[in-house]
PDB file of N, CA and C in Angstrom:
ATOM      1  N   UNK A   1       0.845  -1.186   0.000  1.00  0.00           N
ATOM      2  CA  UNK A   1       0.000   0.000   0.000  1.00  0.00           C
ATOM      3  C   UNK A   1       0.882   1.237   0.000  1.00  0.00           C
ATOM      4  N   UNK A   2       0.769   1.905  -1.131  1.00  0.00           N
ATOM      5  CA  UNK A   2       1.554   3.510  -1.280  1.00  0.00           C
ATOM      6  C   UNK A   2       0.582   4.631  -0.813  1.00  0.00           C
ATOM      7  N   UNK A   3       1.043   5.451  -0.041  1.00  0.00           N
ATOM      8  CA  UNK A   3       0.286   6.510   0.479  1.00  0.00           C
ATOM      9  C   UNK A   3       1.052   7.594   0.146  1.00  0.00           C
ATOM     10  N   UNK A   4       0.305   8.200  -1.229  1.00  0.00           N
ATOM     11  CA  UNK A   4       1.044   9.464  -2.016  1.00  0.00           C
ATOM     12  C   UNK A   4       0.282  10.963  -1.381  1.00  0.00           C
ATOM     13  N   UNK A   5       0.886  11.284  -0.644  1.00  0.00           N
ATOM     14  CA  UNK A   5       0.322  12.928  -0.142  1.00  0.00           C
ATOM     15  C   UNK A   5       1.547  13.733  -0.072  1.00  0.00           C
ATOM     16  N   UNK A   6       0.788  15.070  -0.132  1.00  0.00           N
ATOM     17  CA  UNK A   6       1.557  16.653   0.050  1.00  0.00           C
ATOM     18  C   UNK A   6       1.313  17.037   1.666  1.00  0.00           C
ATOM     19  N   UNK A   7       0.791  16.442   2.269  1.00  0.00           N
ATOM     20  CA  UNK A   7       0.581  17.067   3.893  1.00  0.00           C
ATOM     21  C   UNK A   7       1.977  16.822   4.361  1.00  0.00           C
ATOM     22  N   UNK A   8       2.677  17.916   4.807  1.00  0.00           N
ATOM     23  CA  UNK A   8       3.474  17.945   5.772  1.00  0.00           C
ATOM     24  C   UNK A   8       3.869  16.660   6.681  1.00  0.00           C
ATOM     25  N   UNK A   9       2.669  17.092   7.405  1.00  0.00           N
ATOM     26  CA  UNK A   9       2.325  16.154   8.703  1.00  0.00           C
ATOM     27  C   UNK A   9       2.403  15.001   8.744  1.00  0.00           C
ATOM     28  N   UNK A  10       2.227  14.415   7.959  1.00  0.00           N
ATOM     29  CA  UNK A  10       2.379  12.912   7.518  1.00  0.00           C
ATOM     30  C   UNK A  10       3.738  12.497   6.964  1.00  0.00           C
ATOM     31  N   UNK A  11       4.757  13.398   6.781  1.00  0.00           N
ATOM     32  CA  UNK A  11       5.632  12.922   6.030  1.00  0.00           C
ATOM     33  C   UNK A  11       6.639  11.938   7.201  1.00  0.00           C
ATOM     34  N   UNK A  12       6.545  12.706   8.393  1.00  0.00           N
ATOM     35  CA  UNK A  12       7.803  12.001   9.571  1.00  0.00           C
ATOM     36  C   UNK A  12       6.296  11.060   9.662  1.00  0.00           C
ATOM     37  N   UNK A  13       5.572  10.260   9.640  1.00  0.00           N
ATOM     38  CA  UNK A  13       4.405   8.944  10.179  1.00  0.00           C
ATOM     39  C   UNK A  13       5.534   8.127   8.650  1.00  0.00           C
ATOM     40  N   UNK A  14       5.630   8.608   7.828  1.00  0.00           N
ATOM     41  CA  UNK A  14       5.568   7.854   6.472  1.00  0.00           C
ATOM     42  C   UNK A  14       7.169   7.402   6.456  1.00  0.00           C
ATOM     43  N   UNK A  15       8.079   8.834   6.912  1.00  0.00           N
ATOM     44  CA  UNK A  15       9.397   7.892   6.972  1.00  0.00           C
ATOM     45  C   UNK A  15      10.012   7.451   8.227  1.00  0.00           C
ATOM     46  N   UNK A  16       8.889   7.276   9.190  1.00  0.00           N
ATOM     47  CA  UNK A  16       8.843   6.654  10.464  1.00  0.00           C
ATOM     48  C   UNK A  16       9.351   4.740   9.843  1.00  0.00           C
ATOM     49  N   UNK A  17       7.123   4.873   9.418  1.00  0.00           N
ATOM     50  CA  UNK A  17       7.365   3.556   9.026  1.00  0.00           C
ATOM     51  C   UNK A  17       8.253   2.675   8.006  1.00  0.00           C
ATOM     52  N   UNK A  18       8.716   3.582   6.804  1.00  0.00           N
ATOM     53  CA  UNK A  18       9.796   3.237   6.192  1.00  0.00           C
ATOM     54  C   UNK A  18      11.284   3.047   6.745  1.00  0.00           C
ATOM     55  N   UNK A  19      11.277   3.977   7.509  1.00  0.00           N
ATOM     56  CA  UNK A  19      12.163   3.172   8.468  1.00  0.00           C
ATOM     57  C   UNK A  19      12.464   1.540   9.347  1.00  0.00           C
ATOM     58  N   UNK A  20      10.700   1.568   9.866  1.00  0.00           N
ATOM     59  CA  UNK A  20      11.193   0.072  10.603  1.00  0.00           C
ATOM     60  C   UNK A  20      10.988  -1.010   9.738  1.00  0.00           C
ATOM     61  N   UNK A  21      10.478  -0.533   8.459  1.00  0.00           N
ATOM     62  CA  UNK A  21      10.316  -1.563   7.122  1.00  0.00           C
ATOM     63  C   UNK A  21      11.519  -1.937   6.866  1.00  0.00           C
ATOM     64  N   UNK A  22      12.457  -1.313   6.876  1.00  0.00           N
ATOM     65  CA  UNK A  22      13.965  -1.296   6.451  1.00  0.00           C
ATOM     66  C   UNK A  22      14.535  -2.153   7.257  1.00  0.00           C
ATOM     67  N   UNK A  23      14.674  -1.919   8.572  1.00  0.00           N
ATOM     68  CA  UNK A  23      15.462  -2.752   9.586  1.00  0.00           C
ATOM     69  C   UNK A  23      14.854  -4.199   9.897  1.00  0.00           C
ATOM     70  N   UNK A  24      13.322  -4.015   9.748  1.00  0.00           N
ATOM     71  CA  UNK A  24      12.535  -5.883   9.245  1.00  0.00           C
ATOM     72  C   UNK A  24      13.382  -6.915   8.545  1.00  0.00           C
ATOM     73  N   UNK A  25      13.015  -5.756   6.999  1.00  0.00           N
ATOM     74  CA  UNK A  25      14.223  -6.745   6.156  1.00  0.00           C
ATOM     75  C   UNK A  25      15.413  -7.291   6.557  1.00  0.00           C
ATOM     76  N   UNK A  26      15.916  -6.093   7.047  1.00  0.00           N
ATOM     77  CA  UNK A  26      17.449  -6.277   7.398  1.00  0.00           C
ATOM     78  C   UNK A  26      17.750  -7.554   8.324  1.00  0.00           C
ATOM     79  N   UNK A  27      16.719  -7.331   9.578  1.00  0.00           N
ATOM     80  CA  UNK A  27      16.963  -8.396  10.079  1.00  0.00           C
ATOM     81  C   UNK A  27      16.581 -10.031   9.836  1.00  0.00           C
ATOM     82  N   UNK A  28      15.582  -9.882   8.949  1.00  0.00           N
ATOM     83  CA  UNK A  28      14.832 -11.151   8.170  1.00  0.00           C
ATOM     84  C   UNK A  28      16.013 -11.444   7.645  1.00  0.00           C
ATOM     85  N   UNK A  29      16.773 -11.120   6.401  1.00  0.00           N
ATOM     86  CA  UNK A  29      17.769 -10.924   5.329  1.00  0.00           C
ATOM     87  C   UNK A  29      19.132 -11.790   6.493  1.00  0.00           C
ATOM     88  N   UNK A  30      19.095 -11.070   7.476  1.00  0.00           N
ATOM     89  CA  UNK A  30      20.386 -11.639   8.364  1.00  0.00           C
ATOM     90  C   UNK A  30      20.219 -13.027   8.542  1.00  0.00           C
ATOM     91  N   UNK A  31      19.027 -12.841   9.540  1.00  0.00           N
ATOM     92  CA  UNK A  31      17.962 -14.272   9.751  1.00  0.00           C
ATOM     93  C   UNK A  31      18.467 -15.645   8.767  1.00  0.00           C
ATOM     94  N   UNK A  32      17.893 -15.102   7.694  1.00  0.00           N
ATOM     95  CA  UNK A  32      17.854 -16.515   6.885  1.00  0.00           C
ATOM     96  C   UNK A  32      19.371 -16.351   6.415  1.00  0.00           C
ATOM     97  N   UNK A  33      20.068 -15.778   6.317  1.00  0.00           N
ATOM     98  CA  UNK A  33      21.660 -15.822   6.015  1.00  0.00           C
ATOM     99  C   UNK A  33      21.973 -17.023   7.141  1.00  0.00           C
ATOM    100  N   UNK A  34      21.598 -16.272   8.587  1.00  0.00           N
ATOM    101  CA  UNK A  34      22.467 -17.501   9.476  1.00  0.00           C
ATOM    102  C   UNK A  34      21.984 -18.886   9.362  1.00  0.00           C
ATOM    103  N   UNK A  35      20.614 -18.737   9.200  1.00  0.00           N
ATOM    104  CA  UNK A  35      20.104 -20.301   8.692  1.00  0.00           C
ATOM    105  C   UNK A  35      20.996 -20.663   7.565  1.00  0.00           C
ATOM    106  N   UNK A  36      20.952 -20.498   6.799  1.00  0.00           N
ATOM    107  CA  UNK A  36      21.609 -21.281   5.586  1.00  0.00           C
ATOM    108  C   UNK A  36      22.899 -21.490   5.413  1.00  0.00           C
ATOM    109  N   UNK A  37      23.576 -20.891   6.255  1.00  0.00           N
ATOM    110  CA  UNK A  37      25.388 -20.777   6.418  1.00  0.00           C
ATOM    111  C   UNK A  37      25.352 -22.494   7.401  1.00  0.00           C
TER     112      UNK A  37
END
């Protein structure tokens, strides 16, 4: 789900959550690295 707006206000909610989207992966991504090593 993309949530395209011009409000201000919403922009730190939007690269809040893009933020902990990022570090998910990251740690998923690690995750299955140590599994498979």
């Amino acid at each position: 789900m993309t949530v395209v707006s011009n409000d201000p206000s919403l922009w730190s909610t939007i690269n809040f959550f893009r933020g902990i989207s990022y570090v998910y992966v990251a740690c998923l991504t690690m995750m299955v690295y140590d599994w498979s090593a």
